[in-house]
PDB file of N, CA and C in Angstrom:
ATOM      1  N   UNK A   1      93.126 104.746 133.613  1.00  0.00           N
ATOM      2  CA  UNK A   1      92.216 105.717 134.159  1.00  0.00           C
ATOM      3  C   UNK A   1      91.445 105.057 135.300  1.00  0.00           C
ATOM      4  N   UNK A   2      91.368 105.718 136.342  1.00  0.00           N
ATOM      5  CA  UNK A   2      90.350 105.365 137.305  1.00  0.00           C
ATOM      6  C   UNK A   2      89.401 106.140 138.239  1.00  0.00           C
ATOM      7  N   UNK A   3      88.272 105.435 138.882  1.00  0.00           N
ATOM      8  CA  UNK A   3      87.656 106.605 139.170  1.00  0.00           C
ATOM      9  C   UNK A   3      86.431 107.129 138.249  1.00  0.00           C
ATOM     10  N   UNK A   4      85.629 107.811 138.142  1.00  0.00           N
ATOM     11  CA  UNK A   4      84.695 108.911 138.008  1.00  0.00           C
ATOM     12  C   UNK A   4      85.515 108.879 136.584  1.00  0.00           C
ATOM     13  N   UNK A   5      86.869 108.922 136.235  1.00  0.00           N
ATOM     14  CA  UNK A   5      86.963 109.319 134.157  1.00  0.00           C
ATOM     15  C   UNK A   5      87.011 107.841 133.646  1.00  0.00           C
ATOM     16  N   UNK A   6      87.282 106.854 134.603  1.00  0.00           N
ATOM     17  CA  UNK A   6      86.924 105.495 134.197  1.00  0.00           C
ATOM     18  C   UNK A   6      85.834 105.487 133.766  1.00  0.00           C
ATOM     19  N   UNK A   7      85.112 105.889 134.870  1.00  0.00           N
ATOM     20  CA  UNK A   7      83.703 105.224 134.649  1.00  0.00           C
ATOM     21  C   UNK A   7      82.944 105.788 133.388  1.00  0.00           C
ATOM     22  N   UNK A   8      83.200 107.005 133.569  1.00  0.00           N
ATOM     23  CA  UNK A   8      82.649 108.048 132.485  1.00  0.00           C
ATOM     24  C   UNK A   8      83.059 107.462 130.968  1.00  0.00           C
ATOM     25  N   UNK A   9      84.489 107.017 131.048  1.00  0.00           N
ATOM     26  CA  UNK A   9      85.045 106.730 129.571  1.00  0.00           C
ATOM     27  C   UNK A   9      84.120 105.433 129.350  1.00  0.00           C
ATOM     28  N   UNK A  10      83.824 104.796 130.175  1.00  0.00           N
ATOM     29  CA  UNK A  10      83.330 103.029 129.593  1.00  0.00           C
ATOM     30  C   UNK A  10      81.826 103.420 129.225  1.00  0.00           C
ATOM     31  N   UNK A  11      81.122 104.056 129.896  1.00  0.00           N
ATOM     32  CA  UNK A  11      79.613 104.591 129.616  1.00  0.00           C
ATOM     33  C   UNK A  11      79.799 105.369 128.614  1.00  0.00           C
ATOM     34  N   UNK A  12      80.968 106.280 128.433  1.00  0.00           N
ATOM     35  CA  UNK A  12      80.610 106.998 126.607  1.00  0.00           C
ATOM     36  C   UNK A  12      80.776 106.232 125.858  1.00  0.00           C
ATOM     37  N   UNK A  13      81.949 105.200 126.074  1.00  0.00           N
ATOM     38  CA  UNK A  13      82.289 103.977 125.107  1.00  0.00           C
ATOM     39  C   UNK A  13      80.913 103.063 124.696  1.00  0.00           C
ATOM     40  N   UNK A  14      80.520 102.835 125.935  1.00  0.00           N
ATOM     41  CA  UNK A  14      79.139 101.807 125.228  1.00  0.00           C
ATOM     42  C   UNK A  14      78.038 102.559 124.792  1.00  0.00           C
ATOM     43  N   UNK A  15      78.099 103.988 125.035  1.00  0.00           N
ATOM     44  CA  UNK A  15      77.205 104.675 124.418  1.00  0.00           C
ATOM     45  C   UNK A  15      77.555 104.690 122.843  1.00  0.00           C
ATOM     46  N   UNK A  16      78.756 105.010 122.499  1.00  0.00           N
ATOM     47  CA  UNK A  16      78.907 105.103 121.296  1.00  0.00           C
ATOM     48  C   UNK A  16      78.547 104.153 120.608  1.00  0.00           C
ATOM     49  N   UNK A  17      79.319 102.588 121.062  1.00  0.00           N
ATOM     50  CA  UNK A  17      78.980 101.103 120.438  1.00  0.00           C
ATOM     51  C   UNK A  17      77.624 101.532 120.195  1.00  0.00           C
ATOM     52  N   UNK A  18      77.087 101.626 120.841  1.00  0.00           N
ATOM     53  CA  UNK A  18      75.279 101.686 120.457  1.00  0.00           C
ATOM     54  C   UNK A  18      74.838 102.433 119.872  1.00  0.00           C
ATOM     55  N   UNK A  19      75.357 103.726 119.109  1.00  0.00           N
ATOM     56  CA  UNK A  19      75.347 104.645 118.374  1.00  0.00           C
ATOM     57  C   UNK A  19      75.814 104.292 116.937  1.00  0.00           C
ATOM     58  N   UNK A  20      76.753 103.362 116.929  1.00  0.00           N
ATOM     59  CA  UNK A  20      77.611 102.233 115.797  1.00  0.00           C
ATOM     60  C   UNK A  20      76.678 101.972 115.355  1.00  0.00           C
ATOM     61  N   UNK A  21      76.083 100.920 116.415  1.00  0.00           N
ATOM     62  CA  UNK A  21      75.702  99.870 116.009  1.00  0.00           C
ATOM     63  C   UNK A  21      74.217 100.050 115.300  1.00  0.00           C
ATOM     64  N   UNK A  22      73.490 101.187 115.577  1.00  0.00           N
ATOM     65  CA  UNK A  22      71.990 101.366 115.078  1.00  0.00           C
ATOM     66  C   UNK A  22      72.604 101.813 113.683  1.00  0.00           C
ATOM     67  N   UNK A  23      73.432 102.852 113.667  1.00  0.00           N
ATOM     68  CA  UNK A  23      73.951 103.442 112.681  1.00  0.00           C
ATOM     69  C   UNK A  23      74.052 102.390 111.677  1.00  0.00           C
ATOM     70  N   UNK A  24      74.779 101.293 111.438  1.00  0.00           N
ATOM     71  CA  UNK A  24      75.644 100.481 111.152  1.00  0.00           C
ATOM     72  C   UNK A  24      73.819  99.902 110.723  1.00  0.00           C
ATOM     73  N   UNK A  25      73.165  99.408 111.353  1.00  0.00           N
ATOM     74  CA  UNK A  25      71.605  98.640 111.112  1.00  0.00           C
ATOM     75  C   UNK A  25      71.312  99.412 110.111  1.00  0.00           C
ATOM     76  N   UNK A  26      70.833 100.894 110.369  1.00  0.00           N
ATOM     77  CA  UNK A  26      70.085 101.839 109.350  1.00  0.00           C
ATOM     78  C   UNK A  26      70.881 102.046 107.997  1.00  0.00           C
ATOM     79  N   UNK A  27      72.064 101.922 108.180  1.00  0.00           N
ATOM     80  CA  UNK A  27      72.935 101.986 106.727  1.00  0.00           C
ATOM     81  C   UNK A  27      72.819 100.647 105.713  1.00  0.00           C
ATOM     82  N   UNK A  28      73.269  99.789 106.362  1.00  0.00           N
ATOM     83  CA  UNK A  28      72.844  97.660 105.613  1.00  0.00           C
ATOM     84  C   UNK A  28      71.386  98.127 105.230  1.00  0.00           C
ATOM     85  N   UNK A  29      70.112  98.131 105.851  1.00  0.00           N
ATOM     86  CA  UNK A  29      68.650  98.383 105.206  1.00  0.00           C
ATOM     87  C   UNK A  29      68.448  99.220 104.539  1.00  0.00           C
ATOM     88  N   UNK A  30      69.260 100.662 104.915  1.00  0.00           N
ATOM     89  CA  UNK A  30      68.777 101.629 103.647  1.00  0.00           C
ATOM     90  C   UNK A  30      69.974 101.032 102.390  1.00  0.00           C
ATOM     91  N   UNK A  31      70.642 100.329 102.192  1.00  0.00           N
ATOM     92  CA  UNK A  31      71.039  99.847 101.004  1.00  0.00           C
ATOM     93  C   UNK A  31      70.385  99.381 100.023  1.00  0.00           C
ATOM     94  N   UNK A  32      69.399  98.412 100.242  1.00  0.00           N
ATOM     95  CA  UNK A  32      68.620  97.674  99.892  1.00  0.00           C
ATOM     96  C   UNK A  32      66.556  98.082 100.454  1.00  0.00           C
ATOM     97  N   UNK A  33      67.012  98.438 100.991  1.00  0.00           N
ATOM     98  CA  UNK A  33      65.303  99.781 100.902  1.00  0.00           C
ATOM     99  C   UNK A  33      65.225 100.880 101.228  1.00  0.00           C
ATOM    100  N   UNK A  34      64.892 101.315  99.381  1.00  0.00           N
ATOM    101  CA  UNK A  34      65.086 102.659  99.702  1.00  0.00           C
ATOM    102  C   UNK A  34      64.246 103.581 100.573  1.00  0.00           C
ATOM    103  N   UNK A  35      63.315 103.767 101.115  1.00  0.00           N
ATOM    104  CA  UNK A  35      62.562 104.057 101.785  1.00  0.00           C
ATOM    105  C   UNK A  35      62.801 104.054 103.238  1.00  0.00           C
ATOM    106  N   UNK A  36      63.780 103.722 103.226  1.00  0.00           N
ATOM    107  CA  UNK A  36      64.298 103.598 105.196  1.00  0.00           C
ATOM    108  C   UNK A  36      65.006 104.704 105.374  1.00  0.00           C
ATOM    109  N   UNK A  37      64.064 105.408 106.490  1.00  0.00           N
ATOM    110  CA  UNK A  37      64.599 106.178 107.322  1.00  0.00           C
ATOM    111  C   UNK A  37      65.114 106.214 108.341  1.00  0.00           C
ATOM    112  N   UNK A  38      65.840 107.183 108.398  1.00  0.00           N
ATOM    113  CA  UNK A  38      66.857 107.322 110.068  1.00  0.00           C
ATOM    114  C   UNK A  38      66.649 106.733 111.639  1.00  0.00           C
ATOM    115  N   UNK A  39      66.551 105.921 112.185  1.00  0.00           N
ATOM    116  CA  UNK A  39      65.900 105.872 113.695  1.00  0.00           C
ATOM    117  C   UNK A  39      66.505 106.886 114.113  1.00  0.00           C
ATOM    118  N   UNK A  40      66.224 108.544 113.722  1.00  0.00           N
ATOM    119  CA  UNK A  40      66.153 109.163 114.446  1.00  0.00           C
ATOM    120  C   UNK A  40      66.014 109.595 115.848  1.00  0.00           C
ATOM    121  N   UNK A  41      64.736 109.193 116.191  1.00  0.00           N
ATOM    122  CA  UNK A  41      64.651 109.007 117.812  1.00  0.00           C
ATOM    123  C   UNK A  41      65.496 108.428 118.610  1.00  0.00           C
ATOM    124  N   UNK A  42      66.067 106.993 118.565  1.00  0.00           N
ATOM    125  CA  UNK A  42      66.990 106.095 118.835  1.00  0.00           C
ATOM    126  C   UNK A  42      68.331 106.989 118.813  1.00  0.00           C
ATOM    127  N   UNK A  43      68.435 107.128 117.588  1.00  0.00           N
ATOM    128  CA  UNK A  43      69.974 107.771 118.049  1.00  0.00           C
ATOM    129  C   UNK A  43      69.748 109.335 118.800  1.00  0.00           C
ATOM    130  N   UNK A  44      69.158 110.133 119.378  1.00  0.00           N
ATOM    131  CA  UNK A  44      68.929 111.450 119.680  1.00  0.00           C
ATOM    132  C   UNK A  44      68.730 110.870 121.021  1.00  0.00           C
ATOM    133  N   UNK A  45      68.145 109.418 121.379  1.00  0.00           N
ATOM    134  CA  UNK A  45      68.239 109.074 122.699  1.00  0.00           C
ATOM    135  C   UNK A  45      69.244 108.486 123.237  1.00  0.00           C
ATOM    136  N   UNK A  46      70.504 107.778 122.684  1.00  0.00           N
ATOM    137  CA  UNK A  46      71.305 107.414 122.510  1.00  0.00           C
ATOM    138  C   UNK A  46      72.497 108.532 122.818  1.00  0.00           C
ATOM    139  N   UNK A  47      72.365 109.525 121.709  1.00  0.00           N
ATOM    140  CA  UNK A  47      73.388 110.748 122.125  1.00  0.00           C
ATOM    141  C   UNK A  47      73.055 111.351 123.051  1.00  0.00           C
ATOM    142  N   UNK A  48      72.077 111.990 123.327  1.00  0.00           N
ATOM    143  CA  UNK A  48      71.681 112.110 124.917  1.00  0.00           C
ATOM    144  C   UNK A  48      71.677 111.825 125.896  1.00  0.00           C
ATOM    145  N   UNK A  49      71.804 110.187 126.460  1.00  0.00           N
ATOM    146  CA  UNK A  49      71.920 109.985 127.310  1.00  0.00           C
ATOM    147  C   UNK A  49      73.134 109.179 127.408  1.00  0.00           C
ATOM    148  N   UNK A  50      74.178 109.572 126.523  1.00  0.00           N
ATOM    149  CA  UNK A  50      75.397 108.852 126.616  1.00  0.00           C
ATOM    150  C   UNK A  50      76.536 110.424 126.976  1.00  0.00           C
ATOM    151  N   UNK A  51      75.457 111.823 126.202  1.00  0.00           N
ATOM    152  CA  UNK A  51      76.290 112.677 125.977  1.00  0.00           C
ATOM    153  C   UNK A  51      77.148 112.658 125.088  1.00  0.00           C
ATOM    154  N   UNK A  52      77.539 112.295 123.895  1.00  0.00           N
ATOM    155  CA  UNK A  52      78.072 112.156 122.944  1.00  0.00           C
ATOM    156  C   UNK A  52      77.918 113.073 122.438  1.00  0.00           C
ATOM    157  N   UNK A  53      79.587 113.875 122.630  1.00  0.00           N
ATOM    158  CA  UNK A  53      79.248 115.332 121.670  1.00  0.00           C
ATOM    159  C   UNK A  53      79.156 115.327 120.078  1.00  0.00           C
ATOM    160  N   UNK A  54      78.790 116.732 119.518  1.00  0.00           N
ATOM    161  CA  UNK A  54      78.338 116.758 118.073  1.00  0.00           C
ATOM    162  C   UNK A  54      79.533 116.588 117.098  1.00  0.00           C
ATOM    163  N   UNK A  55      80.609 116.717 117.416  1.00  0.00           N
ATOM    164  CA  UNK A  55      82.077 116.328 116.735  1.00  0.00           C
ATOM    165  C   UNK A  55      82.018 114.693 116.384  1.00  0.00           C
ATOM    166  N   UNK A  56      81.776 114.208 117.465  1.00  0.00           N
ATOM    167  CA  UNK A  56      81.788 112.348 117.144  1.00  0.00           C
ATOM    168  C   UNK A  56      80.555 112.249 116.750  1.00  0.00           C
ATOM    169  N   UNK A  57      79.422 112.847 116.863  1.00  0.00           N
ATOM    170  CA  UNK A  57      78.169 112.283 115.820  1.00  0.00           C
ATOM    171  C   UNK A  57      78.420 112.541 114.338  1.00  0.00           C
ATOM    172  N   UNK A  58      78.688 113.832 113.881  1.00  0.00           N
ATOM    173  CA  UNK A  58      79.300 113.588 112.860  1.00  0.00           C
ATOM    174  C   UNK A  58      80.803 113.201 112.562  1.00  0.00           C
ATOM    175  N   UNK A  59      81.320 112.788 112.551  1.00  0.00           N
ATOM    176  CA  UNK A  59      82.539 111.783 112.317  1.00  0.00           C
ATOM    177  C   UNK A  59      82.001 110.343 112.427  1.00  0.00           C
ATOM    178  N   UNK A  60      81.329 109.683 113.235  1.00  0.00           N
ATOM    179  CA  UNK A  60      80.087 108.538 113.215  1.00  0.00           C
ATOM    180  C   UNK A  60      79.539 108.401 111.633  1.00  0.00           C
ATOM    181  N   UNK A  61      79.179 109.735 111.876  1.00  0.00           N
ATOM    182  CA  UNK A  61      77.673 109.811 110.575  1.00  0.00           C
ATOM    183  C   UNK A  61      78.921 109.474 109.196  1.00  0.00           C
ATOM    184  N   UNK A  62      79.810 110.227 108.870  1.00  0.00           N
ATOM    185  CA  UNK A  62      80.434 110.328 107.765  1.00  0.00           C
ATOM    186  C   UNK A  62      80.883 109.092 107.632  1.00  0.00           C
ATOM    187  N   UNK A  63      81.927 108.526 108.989  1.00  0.00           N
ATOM    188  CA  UNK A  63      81.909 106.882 108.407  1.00  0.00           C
ATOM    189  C   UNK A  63      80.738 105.702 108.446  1.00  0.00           C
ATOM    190  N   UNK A  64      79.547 105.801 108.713  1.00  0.00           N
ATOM    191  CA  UNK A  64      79.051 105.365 108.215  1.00  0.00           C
ATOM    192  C   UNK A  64      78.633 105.135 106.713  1.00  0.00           C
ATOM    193  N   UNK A  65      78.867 106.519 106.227  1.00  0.00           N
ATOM    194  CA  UNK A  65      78.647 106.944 104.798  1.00  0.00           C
ATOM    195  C   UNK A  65      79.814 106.199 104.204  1.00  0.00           C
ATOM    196  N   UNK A  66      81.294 106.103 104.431  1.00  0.00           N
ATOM    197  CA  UNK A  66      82.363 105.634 103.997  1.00  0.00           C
ATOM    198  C   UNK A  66      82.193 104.053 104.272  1.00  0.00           C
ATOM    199  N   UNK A  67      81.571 103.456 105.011  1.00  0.00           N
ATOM    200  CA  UNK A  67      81.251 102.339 105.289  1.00  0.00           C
ATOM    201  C   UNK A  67      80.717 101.568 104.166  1.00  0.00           C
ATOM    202  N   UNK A  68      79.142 102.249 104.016  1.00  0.00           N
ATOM    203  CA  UNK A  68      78.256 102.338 102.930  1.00  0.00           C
ATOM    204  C   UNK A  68      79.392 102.061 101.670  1.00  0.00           C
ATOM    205  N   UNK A  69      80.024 103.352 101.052  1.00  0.00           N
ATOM    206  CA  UNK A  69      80.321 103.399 100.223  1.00  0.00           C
ATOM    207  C   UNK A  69      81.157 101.577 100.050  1.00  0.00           C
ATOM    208  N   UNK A  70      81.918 101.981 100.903  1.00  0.00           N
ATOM    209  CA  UNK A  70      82.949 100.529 101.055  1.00  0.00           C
ATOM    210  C   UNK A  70      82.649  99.040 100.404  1.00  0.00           C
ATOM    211  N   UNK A  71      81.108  98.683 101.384  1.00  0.00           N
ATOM    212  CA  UNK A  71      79.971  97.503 100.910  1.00  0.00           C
ATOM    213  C   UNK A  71      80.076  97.579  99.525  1.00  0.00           C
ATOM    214  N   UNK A  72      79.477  98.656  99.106  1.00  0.00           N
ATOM    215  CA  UNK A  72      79.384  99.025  97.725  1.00  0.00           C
ATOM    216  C   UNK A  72      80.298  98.383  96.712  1.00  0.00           C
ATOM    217  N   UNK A  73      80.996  99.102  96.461  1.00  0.00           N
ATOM    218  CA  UNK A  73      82.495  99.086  95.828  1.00  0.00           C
ATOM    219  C   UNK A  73      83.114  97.362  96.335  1.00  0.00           C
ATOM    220  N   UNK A  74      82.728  96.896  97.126  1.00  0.00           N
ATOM    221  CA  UNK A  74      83.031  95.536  97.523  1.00  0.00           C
ATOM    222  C   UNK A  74      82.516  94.526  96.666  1.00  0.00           C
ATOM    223  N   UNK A  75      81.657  95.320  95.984  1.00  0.00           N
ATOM    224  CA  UNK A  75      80.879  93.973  95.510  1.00  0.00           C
ATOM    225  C   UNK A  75      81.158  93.742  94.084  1.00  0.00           C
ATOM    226  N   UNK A  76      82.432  94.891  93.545  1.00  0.00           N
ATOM    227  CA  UNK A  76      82.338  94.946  92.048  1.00  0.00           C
ATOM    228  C   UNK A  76      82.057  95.557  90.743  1.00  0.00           C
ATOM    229  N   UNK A  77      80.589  95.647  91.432  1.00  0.00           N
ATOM    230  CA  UNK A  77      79.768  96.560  90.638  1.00  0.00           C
ATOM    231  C   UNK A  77      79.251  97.218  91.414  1.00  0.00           C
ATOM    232  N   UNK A  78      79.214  98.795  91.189  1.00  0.00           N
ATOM    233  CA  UNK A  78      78.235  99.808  91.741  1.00  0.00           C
ATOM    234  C   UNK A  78      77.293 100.369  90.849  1.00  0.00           C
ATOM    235  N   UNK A  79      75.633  99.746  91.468  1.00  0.00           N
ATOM    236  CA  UNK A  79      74.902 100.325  90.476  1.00  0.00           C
ATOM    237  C   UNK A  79      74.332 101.603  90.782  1.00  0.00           C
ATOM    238  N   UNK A  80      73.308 102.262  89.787  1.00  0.00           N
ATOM    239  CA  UNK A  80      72.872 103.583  89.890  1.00  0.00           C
ATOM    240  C   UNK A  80      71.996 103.762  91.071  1.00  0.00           C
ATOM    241  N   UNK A  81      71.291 102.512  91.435  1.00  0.00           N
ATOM    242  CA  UNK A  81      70.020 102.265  92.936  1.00  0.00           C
ATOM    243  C   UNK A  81      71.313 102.363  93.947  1.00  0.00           C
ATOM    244  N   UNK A  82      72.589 102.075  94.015  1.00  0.00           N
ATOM    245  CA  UNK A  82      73.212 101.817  95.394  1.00  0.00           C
ATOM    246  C   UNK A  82      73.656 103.649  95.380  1.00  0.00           C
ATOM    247  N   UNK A  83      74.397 103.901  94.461  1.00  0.00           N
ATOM    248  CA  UNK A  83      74.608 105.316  94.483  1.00  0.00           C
ATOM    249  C   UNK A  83      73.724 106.605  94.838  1.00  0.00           C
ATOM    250  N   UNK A  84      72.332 106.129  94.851  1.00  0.00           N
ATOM    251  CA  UNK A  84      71.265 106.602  95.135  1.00  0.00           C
ATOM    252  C   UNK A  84      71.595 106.831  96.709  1.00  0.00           C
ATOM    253  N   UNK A  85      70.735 105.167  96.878  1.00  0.00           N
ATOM    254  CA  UNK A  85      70.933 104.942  98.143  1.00  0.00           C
ATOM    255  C   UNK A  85      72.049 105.440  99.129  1.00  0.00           C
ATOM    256  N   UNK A  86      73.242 105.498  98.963  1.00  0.00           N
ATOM    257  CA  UNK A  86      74.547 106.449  99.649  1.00  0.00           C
ATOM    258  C   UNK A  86      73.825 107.887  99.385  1.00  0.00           C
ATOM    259  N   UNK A  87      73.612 108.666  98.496  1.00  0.00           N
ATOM    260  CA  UNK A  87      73.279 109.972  98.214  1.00  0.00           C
ATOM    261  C   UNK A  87      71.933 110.128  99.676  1.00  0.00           C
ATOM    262  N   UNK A  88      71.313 109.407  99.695  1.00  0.00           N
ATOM    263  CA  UNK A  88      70.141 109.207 100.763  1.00  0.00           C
ATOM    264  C   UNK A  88      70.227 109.556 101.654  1.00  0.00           C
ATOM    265  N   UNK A  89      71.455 108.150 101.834  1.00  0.00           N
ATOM    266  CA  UNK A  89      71.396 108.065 103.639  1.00  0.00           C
ATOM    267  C   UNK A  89      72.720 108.930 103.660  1.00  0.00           C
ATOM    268  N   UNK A  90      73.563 109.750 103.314  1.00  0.00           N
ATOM    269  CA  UNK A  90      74.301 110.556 103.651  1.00  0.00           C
ATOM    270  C   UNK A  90      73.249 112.003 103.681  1.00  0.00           C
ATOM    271  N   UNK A  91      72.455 112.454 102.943  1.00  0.00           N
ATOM    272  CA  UNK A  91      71.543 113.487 103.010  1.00  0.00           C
ATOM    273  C   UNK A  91      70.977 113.450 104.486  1.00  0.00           C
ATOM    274  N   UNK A  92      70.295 111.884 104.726  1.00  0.00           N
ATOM    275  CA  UNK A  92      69.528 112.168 106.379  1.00  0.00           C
ATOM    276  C   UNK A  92      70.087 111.740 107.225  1.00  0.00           C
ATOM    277  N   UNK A  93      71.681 112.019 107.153  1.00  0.00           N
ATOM    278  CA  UNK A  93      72.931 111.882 108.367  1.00  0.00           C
ATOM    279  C   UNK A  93      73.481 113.466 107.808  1.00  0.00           C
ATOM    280  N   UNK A  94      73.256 114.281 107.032  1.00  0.00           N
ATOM    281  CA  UNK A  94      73.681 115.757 107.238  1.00  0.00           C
ATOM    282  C   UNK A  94      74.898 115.676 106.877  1.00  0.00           C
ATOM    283  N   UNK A  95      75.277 114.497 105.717  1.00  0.00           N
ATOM    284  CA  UNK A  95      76.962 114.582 105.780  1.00  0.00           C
ATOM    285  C   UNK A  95      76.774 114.431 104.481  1.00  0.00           C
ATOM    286  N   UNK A  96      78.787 115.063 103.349  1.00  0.00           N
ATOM    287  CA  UNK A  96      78.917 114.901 101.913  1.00  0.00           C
ATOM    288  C   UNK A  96      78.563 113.437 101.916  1.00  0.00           C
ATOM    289  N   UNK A  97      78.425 113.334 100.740  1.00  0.00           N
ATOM    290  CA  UNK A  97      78.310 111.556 100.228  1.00  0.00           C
ATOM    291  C   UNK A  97      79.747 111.441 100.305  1.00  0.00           C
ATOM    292  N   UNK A  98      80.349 110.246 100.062  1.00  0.00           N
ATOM    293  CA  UNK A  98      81.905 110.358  99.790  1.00  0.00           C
ATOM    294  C   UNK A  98      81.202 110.059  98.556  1.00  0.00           C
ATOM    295  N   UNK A  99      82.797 110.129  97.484  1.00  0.00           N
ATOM    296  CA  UNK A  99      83.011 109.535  96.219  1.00  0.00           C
ATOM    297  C   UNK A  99      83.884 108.241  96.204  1.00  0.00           C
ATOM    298  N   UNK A 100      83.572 107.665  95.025  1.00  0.00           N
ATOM    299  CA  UNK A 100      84.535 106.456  94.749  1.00  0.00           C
ATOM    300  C   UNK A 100      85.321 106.526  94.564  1.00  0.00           C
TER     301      UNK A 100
END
C-alpha cells in the first residue's frame, strides 16, 4: 500500500497498539484489584483520534476478556475472586464474559 492508505493503515495500526496496550494494562490490574476501573477516557481518546471503528473496539474488548480468561486458567487454579474479576471487567468493556 502506498500513499494516503499507507499512511492511514500505519496511524490506525498504532492507534490500535495503543488501544491493546491500555486495554491489556486495565485487564493485568483489574485481576488483582478489584476496584479498577476502565481508563475510560484514555481509550475514548484513543478511539477517537485514531478513528477506530466500533466493530474492532469490541472485538478488542472481547479479547481482552479471552485474554483475562487465558492468565487465569494458566495458572491452574481458578479461584472464585478471579472469576469475579473477569465477570467485572467484561461488564465495564460491554462484552459476554467468556467461559472456561
Amino acid at each position: 500500500m502506498t500513499g494516503r492508505g499507507a499512511e492511514r493503515q500505519r496511524f490506525d495500526s498504532a492507534g490500535l497498539a495503543a488501544y491493546r496496550d491500555a486495554l491489556a494494562d486495565y485487564v493485568t490490574l483489574a485481576r488483582t484489584a478489584p476496584d479498577t476501573a476502565p481508563p475510560s477516557a484514555l481509550l475514548e481518546e484513543i478511539r477517537t483520534r485514531y478513528s477506530i471503528p466500533a466493530e474492532t473496539i469490541a472485538h478488542e474488548h472481547a479479547k481482552a476478556c479471552a485474554d483475562l480468561l487465558e492468565m487465569i486458567v494458566a495458572d491452574g487454579r481458578t479461584t472464585d475472586s478471579e472469576r469475579e474479576a473477569l465477570k467485572r471487567v467484561a461488564t465495564a468493556l460491554g462484552v459476554p464474559a467468556p467461559s472456561e
